[in-house]
Structure formats: structure tokens, C-alpha cells
PDB file of N, CA and C in Angstrom:
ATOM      1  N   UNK A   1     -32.698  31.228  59.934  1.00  0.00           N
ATOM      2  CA  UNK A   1     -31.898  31.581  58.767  1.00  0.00           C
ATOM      3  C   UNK A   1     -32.110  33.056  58.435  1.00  0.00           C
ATOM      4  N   UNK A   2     -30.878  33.979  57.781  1.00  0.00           N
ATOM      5  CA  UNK A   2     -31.414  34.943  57.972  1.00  0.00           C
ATOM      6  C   UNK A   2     -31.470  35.134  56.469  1.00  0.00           C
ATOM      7  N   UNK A   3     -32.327  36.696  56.283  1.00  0.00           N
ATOM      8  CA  UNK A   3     -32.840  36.958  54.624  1.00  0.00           C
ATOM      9  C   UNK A   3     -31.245  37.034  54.114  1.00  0.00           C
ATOM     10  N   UNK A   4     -30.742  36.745  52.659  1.00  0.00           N
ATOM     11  CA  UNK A   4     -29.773  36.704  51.423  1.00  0.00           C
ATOM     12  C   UNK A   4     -29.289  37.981  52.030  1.00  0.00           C
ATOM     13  N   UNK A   5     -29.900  39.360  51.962  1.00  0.00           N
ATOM     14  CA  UNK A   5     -29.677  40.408  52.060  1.00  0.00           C
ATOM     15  C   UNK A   5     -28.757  40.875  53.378  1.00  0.00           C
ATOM     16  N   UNK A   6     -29.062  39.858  54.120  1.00  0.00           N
ATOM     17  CA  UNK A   6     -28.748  40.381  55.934  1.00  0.00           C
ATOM     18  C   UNK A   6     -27.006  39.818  55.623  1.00  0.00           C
ATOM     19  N   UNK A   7     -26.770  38.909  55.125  1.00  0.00           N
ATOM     20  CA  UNK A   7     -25.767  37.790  55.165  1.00  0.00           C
ATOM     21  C   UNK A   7     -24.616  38.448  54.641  1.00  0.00           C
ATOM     22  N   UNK A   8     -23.592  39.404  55.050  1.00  0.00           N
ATOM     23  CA  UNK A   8     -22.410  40.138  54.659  1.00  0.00           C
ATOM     24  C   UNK A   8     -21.193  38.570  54.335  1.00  0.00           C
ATOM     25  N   UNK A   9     -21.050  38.090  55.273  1.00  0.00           N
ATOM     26  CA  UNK A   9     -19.986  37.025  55.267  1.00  0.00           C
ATOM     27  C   UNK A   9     -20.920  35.685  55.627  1.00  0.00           C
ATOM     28  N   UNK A  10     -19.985  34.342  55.317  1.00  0.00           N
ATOM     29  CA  UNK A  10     -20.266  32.968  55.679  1.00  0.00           C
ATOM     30  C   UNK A  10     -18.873  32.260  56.073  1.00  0.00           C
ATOM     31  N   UNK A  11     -18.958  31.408  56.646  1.00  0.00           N
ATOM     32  CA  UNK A  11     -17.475  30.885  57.763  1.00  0.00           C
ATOM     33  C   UNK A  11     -17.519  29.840  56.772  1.00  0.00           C
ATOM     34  N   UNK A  12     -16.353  29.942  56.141  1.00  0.00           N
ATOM     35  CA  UNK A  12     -15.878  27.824  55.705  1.00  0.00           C
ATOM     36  C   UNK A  12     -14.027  27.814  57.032  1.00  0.00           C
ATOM     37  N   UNK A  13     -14.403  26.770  57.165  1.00  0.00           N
ATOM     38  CA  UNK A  13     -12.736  26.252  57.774  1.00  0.00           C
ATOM     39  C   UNK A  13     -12.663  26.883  58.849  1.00  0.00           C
ATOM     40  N   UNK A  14     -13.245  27.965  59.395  1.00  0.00           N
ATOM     41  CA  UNK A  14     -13.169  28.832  60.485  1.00  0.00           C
ATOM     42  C   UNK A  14     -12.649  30.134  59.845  1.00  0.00           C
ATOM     43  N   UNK A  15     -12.686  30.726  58.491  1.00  0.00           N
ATOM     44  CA  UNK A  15     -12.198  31.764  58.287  1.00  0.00           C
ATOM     45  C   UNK A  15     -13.787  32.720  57.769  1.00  0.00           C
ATOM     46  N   UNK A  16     -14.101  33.452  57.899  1.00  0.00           N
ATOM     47  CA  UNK A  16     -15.244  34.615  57.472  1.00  0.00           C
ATOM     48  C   UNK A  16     -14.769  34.773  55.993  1.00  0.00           C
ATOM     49  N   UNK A  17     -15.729  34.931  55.482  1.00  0.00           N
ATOM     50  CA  UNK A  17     -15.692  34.916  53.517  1.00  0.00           C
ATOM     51  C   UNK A  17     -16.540  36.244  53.184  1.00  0.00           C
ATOM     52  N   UNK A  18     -15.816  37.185  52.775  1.00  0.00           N
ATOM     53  CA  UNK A  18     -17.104  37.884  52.225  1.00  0.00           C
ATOM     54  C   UNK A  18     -18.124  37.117  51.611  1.00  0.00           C
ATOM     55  N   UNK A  19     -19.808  37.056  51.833  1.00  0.00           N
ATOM     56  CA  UNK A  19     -20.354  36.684  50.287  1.00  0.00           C
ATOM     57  C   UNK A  19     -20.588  37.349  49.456  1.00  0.00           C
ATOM     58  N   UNK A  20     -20.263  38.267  49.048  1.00  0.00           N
ATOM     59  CA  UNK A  20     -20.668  39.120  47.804  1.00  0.00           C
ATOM     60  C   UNK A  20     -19.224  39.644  47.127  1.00  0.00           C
ATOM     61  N   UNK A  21     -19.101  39.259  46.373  1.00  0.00           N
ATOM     62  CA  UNK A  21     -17.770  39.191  45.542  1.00  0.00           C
ATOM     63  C   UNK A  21     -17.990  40.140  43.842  1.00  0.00           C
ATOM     64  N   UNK A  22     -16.937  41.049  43.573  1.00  0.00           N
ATOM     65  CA  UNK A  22     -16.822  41.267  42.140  1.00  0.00           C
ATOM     66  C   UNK A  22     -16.660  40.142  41.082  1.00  0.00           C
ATOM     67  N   UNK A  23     -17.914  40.130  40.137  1.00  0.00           N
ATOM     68  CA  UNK A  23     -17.626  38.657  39.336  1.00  0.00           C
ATOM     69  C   UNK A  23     -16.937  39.738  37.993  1.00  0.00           C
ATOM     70  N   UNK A  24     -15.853  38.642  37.486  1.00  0.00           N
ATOM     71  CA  UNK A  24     -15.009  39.367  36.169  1.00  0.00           C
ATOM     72  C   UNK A  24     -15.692  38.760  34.672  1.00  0.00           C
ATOM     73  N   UNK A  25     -16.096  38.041  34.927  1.00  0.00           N
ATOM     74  CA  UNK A  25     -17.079  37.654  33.146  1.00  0.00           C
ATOM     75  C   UNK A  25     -17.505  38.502  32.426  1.00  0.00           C
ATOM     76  N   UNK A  26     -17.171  38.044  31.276  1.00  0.00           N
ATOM     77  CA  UNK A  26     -17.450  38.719  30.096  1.00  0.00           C
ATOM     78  C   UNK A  26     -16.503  40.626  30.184  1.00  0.00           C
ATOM     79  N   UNK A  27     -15.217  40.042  31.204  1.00  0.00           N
ATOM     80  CA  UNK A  27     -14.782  41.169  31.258  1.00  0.00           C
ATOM     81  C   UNK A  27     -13.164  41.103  30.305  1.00  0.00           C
ATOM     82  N   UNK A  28     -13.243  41.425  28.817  1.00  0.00           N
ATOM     83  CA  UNK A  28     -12.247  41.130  28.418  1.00  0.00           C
ATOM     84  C   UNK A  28     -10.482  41.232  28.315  1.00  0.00           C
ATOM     85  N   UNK A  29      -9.570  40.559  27.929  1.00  0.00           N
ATOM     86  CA  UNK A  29      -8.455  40.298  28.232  1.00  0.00           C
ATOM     87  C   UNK A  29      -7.998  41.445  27.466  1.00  0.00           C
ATOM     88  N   UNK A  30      -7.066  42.561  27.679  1.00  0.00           N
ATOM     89  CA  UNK A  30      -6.998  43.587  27.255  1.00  0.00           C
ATOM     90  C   UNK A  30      -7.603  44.579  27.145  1.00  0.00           C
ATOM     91  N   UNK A  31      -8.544  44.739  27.791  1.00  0.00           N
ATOM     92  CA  UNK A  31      -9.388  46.079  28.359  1.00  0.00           C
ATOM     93  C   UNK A  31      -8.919  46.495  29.669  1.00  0.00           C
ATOM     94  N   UNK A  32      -8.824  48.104  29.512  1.00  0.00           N
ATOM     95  CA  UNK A  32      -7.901  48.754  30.386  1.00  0.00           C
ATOM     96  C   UNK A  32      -9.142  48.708  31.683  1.00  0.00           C
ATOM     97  N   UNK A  33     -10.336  48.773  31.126  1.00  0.00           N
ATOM     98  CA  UNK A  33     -11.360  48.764  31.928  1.00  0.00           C
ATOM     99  C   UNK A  33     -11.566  47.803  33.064  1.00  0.00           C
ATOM    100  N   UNK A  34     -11.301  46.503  32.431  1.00  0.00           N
ATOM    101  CA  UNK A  34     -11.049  45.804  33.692  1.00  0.00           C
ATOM    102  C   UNK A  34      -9.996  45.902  34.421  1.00  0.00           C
ATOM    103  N   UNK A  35      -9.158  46.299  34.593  1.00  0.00           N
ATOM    104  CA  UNK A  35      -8.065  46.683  35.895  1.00  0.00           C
ATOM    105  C   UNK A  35      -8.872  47.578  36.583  1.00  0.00           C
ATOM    106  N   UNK A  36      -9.227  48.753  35.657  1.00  0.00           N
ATOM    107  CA  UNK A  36     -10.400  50.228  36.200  1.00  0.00           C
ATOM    108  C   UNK A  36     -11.433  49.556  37.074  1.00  0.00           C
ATOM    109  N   UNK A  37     -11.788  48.923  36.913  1.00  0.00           N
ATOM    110  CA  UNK A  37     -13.240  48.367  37.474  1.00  0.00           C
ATOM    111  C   UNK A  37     -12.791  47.422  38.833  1.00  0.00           C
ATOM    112  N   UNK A  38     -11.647  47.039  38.786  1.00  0.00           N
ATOM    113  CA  UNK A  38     -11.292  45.816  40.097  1.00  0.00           C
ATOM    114  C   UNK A  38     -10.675  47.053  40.608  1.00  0.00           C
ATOM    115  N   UNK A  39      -9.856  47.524  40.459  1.00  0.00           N
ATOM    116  CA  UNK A  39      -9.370  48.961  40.961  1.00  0.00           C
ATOM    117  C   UNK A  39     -10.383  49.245  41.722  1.00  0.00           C
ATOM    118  N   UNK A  40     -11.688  50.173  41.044  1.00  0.00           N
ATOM    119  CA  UNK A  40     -12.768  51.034  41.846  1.00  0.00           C
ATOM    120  C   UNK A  40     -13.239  50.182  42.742  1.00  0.00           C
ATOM    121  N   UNK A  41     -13.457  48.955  42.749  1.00  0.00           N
ATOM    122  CA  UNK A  41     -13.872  47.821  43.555  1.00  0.00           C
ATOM    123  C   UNK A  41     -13.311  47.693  44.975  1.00  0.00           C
ATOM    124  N   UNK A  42     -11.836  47.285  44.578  1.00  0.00           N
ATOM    125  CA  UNK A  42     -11.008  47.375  45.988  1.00  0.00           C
ATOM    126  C   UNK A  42     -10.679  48.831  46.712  1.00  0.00           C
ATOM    127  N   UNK A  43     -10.996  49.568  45.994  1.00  0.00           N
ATOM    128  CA  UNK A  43     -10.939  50.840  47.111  1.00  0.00           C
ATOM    129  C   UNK A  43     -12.276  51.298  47.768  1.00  0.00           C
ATOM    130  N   UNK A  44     -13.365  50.753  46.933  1.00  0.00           N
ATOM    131  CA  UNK A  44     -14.717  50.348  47.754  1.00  0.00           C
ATOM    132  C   UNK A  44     -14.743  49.629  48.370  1.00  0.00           C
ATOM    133  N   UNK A  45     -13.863  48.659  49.117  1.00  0.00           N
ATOM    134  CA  UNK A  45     -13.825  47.540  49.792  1.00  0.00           C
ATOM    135  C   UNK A  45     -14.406  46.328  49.048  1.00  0.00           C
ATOM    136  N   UNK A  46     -14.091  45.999  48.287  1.00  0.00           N
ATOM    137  CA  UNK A  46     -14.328  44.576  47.940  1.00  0.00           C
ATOM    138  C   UNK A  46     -13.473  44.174  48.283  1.00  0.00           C
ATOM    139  N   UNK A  47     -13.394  42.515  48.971  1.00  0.00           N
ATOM    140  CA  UNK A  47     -12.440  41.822  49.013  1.00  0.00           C
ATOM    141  C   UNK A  47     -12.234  40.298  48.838  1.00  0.00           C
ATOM    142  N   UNK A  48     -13.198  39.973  47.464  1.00  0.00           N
ATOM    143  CA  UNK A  48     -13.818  38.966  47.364  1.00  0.00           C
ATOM    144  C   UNK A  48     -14.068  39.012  45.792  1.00  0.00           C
ATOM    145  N   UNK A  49     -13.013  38.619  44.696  1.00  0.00           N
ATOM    146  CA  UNK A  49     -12.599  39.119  43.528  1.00  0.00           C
ATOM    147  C   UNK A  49     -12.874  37.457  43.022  1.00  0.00           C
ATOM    148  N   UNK A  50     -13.918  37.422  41.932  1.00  0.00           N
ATOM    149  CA  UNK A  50     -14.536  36.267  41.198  1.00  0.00           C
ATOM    150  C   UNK A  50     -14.074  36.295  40.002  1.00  0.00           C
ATOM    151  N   UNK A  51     -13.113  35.129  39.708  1.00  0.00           N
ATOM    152  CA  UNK A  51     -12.226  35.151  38.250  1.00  0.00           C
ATOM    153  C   UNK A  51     -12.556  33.668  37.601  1.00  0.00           C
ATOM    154  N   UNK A  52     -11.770  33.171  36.121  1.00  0.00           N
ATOM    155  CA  UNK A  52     -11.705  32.110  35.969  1.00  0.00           C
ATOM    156  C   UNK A  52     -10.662  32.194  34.663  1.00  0.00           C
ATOM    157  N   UNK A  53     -10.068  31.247  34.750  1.00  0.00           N
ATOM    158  CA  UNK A  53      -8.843  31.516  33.481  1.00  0.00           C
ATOM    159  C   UNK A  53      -9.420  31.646  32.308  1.00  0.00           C
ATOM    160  N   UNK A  54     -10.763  30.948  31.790  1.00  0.00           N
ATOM    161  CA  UNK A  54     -11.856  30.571  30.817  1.00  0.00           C
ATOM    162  C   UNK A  54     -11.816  32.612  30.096  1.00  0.00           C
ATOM    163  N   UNK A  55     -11.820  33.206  31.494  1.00  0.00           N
ATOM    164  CA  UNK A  55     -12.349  35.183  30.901  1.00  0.00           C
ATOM    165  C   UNK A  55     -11.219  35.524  30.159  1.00  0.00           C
ATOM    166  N   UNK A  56      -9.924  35.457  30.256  1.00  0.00           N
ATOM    167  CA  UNK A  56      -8.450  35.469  30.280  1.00  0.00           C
ATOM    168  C   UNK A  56      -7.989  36.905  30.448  1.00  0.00           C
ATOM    169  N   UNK A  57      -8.459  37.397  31.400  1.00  0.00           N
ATOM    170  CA  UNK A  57      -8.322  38.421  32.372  1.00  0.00           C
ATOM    171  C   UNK A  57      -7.678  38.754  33.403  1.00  0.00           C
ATOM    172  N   UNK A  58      -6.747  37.938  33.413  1.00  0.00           N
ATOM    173  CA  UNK A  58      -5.877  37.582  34.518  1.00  0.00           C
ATOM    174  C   UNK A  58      -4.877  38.696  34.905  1.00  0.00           C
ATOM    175  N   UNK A  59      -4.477  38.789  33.931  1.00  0.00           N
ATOM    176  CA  UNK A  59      -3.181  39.951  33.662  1.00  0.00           C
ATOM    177  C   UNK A  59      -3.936  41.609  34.415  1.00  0.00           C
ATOM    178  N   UNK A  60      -4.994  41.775  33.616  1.00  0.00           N
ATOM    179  CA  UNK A  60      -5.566  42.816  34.693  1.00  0.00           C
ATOM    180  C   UNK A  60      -6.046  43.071  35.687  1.00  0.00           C
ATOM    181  N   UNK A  61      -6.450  41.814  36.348  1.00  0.00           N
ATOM    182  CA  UNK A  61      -6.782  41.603  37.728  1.00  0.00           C
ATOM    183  C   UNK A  61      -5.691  41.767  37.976  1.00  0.00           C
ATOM    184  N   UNK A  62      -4.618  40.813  38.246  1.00  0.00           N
ATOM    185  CA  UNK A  62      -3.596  40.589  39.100  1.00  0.00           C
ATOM    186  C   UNK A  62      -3.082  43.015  38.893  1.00  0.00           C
ATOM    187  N   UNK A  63      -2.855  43.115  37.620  1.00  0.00           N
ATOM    188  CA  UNK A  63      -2.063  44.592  37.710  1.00  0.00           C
ATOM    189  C   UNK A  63      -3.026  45.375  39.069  1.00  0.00           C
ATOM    190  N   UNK A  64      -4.645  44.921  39.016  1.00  0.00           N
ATOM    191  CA  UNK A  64      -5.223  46.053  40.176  1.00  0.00           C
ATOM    192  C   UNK A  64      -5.245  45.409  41.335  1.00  0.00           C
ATOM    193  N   UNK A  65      -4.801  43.996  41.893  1.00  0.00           N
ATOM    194  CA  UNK A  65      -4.478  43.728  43.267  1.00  0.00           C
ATOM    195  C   UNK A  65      -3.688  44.496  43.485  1.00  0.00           C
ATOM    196  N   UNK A  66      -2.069  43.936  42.734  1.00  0.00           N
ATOM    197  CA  UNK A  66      -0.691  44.504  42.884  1.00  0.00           C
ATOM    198  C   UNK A  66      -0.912  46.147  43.283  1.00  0.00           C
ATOM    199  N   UNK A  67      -1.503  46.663  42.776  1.00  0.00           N
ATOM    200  CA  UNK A  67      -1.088  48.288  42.515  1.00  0.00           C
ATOM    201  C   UNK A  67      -2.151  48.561  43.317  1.00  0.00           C
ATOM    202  N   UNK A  68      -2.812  48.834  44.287  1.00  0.00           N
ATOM    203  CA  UNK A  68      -4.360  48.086  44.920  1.00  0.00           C
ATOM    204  C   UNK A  68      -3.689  49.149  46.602  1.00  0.00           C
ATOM    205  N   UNK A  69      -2.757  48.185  46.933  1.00  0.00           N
ATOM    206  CA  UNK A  69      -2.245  48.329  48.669  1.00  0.00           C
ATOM    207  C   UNK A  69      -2.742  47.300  49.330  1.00  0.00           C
ATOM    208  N   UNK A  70      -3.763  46.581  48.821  1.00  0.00           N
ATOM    209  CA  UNK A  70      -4.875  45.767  49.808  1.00  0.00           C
ATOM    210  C   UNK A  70      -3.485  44.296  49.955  1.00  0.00           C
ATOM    211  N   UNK A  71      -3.131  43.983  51.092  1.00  0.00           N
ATOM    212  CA  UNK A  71      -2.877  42.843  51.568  1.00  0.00           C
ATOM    213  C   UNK A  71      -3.488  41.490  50.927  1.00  0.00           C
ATOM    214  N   UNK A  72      -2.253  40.656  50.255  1.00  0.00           N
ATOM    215  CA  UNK A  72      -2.910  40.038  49.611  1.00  0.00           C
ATOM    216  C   UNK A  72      -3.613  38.498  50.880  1.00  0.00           C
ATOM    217  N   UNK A  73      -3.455  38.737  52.251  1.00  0.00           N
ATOM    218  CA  UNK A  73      -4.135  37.954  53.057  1.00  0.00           C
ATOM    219  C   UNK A  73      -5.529  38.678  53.607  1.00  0.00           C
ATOM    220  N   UNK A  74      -5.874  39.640  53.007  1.00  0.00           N
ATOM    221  CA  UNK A  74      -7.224  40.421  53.220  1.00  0.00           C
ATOM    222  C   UNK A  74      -7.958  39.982  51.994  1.00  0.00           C
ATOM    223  N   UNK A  75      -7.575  39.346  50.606  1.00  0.00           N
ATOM    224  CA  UNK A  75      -8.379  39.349  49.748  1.00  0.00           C
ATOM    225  C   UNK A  75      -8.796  37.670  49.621  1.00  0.00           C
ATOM    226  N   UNK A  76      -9.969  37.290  49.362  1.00  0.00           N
ATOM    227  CA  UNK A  76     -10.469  36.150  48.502  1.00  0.00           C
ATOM    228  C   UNK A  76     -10.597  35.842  47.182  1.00  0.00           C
ATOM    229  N   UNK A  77      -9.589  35.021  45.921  1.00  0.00           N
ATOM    230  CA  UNK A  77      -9.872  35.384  45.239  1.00  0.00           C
ATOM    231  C   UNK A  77     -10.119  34.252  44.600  1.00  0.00           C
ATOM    232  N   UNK A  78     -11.583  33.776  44.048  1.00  0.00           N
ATOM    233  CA  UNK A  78     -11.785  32.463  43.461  1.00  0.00           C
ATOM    234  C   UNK A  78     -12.432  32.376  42.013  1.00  0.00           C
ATOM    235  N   UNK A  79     -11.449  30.885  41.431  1.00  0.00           N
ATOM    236  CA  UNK A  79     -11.955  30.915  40.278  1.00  0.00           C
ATOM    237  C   UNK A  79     -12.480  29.964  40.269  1.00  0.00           C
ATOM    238  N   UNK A  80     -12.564  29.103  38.343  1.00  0.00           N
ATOM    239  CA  UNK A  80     -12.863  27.706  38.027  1.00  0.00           C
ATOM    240  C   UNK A  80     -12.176  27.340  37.001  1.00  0.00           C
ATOM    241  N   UNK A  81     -12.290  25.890  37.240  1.00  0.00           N
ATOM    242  CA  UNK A  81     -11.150  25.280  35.996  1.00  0.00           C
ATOM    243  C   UNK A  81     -12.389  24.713  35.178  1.00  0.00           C
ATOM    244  N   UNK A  82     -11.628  24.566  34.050  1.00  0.00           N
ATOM    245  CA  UNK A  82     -12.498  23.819  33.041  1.00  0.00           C
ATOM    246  C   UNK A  82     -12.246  22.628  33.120  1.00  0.00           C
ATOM    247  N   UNK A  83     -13.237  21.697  32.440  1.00  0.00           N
ATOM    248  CA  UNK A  83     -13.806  20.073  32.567  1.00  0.00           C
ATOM    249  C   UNK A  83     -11.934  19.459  32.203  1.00  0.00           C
ATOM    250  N   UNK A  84     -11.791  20.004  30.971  1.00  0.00           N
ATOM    251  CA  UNK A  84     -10.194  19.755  30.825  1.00  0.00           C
ATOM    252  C   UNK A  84      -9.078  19.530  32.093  1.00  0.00           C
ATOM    253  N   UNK A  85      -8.887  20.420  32.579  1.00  0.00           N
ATOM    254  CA  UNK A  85      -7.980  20.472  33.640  1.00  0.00           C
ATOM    255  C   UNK A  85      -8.180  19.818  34.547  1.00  0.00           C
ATOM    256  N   UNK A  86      -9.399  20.079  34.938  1.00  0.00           N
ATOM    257  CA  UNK A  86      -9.989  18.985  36.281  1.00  0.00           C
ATOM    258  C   UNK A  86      -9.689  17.479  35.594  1.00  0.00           C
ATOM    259  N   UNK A  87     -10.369  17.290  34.854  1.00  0.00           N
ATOM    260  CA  UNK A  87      -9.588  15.737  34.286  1.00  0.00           C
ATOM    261  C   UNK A  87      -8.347  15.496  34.523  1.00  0.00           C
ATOM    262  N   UNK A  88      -7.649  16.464  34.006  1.00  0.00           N
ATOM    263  CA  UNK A  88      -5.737  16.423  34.144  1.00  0.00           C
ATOM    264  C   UNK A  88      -5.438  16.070  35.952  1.00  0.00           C
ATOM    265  N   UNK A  89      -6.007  17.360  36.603  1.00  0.00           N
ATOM    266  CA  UNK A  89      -5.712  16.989  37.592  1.00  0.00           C
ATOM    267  C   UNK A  89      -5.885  15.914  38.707  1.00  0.00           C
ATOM    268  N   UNK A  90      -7.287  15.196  38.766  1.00  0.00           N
ATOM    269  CA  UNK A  90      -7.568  13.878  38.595  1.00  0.00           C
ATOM    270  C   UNK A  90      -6.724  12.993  38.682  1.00  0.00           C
ATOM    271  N   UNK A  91      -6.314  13.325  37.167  1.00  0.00           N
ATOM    272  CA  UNK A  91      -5.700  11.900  36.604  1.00  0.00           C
ATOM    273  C   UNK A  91      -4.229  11.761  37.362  1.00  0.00           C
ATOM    274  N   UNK A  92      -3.475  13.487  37.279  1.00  0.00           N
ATOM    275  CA  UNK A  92      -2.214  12.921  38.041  1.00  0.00           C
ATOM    276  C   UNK A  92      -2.649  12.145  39.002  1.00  0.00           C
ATOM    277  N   UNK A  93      -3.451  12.787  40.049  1.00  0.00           N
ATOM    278  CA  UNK A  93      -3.935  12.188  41.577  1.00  0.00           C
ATOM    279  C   UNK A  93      -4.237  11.185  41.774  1.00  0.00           C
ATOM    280  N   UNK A  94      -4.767  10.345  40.627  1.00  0.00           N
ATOM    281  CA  UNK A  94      -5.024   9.101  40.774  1.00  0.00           C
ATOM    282  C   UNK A  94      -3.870   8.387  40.268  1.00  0.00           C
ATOM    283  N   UNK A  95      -3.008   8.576  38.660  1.00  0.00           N
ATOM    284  CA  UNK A  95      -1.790   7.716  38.389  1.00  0.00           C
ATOM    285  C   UNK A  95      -0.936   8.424  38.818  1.00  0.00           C
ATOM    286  N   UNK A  96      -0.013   8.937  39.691  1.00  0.00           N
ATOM    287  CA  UNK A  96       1.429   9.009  40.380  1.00  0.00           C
ATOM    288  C   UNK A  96       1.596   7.768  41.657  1.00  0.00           C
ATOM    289  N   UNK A  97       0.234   8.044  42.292  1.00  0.00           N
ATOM    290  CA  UNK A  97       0.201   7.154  43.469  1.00  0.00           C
ATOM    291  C   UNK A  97       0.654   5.922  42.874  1.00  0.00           C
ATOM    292  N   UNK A  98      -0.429   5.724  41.697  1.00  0.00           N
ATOM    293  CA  UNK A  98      -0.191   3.971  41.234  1.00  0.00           C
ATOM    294  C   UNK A  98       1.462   3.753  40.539  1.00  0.00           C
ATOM    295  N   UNK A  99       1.823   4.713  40.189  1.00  0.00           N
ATOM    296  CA  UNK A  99       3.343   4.562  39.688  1.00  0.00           C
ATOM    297  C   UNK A  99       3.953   4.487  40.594  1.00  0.00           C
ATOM    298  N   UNK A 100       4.209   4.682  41.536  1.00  0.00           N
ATOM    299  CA  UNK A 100       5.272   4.660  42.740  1.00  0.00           C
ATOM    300  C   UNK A 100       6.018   5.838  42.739  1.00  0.00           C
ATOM    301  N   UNK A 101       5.144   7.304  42.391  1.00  0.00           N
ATOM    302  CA  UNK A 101       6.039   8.206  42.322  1.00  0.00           C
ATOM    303  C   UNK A 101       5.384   9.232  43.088  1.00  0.00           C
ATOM    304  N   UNK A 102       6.197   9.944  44.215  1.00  0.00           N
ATOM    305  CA  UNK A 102       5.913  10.782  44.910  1.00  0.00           C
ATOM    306  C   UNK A 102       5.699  11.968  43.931  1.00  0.00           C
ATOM    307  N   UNK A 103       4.996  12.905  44.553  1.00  0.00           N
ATOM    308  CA  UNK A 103       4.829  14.395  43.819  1.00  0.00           C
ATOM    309  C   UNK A 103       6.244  15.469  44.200  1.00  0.00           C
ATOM    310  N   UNK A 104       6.873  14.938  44.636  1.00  0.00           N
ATOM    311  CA  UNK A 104       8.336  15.791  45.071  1.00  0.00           C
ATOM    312  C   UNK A 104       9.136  15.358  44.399  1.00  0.00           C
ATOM    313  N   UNK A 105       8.701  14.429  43.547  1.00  0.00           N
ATOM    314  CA  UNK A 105       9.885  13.753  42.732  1.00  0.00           C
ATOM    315  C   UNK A 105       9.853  13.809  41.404  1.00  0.00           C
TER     316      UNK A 105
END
């Protein structure tokens, strides 16, 4: 195994992941700063952008991908849902099947 430090990327599915990612917390929704900061990021090569709808930061991430150049199949960009949603989503997954209703429908 090699030291935390040595470990640039890790393979899921057969694709290489950066591991070291820009985390956006506690980076607030209307601060020009956070676009500034994912900005300076991706032209440092980050390509591995750590979000969650919970920060509500969205709007400025997405403005410094967009405006960025970086290919949006070069970037990783992962969040998390809250206990809420995951329930929601769940629940469709489990009652549509039992209704007899396709998800295309």
C-alpha cells in the first residue's frame, strides 16, 4: 500500500479519479470569492471539485466551470444529498415499481 501522500489518483469502474479534490464548505452562496477560488483552482489543475447543495453554492461553481475552458469530461464533480432526498429517492425506487409504473411514464 502506498503512503496517503504518494496516491495522486484511485480507479473506481476503470476510470482514474483524482484523490485530492477542492472541497466548497462553508463557502458561501453569493460570494464572488467562491467562483475566485474554483477559478484559481482549475487553472491550477484541479479537476476534482467537492460540492453539496446543503453549501448553496452552486451558482458559483457552475459560473467558474463554465467560464473555466476545462472540458466538462476532464472534471469530477461530487456532491451529497441530504437524509431528506435520499428518502425521496428511495421511496420513488421502491413505490413506482410496486405501482405498475415505468419511470418513462
Amino acid at each position: 500500500m502506498q503512503p496517503l501522500a504518494a496516491v495522486s489518483t484511485f480507479e473506481a469502474n476503470g476510470i482514474s479519479i483524482p484523490a485530492v479534490g477542492l472541497g466548497t464548505w462553508q463557502s458561501d452562496s453569493g460570494d464572488e470569492r467562491v467562483k475566485d477560488v474554483v477559478s484559481s483552482a482549475l487553472r491550477q489543475g484541479y479537476r476534482h471539485i467537492d460540492c453539496a447543495a446543503a453549501y448553496g453554492n452552486e451558482k458559483e461553481i457552475g459560473e467558474a466551470i463554465r467560464e473555466s475552458g476545462v472540458s466538462r469530461e476532464e472534471l469530477f464533480i461530487t456532491t451529497k444529498l441530504q437524509l431528506i432526498y435520499q428518502i425521496g429517492i428511495m421511496s420513488v425506487a421502491y413505490l413506482v415499481p410496486k405501482r405498475g409504473i415505468s419511470p418513462e411514464t
